[in-house]
C-alpha atoms as a PDB file:
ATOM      1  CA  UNK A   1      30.206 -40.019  31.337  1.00  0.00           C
ATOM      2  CA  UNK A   2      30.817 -37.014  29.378  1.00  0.00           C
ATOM      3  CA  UNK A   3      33.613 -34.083  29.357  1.00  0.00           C
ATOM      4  CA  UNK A   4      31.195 -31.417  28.753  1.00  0.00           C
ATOM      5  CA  UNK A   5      27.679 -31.014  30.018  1.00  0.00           C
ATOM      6  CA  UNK A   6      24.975 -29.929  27.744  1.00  0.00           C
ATOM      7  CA  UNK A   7      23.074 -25.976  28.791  1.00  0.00           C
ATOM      8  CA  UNK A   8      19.966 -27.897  28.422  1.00  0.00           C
ATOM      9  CA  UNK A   9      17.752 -30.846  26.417  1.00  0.00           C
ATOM     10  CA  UNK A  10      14.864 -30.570  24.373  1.00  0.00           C
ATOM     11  CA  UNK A  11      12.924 -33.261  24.081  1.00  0.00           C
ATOM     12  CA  UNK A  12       9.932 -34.379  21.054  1.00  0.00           C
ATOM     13  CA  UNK A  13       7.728 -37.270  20.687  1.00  0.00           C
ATOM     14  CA  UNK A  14       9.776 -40.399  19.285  1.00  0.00           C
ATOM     15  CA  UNK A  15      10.351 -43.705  20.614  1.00  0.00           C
ATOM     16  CA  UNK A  16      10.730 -44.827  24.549  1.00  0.00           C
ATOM     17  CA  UNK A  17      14.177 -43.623  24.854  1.00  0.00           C
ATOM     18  CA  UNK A  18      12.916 -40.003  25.063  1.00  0.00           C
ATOM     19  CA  UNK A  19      12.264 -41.033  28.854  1.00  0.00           C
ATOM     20  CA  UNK A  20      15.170 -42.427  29.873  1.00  0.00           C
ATOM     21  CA  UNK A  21      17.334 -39.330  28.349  1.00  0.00           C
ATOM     22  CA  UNK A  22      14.790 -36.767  30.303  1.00  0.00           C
ATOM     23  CA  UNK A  23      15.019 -38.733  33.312  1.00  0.00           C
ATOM     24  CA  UNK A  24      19.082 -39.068  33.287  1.00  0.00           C
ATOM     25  CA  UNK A  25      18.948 -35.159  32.009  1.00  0.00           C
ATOM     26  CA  UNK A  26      17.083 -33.840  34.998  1.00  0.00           C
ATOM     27  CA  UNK A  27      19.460 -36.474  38.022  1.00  0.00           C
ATOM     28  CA  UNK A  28      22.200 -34.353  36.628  1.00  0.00           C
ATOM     29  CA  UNK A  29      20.338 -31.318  37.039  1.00  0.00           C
ATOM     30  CA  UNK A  30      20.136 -30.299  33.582  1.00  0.00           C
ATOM     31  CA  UNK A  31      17.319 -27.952  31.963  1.00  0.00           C
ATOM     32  CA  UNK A  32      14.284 -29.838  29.967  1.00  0.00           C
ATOM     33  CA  UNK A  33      11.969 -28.536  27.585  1.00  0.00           C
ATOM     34  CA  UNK A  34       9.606 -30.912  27.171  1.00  0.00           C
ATOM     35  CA  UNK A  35       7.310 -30.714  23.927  1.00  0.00           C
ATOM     36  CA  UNK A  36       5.780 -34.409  23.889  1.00  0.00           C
ATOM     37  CA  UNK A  37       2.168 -34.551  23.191  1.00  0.00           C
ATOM     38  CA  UNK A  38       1.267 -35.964  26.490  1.00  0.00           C
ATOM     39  CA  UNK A  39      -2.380 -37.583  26.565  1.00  0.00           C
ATOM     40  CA  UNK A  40      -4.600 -36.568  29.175  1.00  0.00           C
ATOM     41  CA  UNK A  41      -5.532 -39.603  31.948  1.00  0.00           C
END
């Protein structure tokens, strides 16, 4: 997919990609920082 893995991902609000980056990000085991506003249920 890549030659070179990233040292981590950091991750703001946007659009609906943001999820499907984080969630690839983290199957390949890579550090997240997460700063979305995340609502509370």
């Amino acid at each position: 997919m890549i030659d070179a893995m990233p040292a981590g991902l950091i991750v703001f609000s946007g659009t609906g990609i943001q999820d499907n980056i984080v969630g690839k990000a983290r199957a390949f085991g890579i550090p997240v920082w997460d700063f979305r506003i995340r609502e509370a249920p």
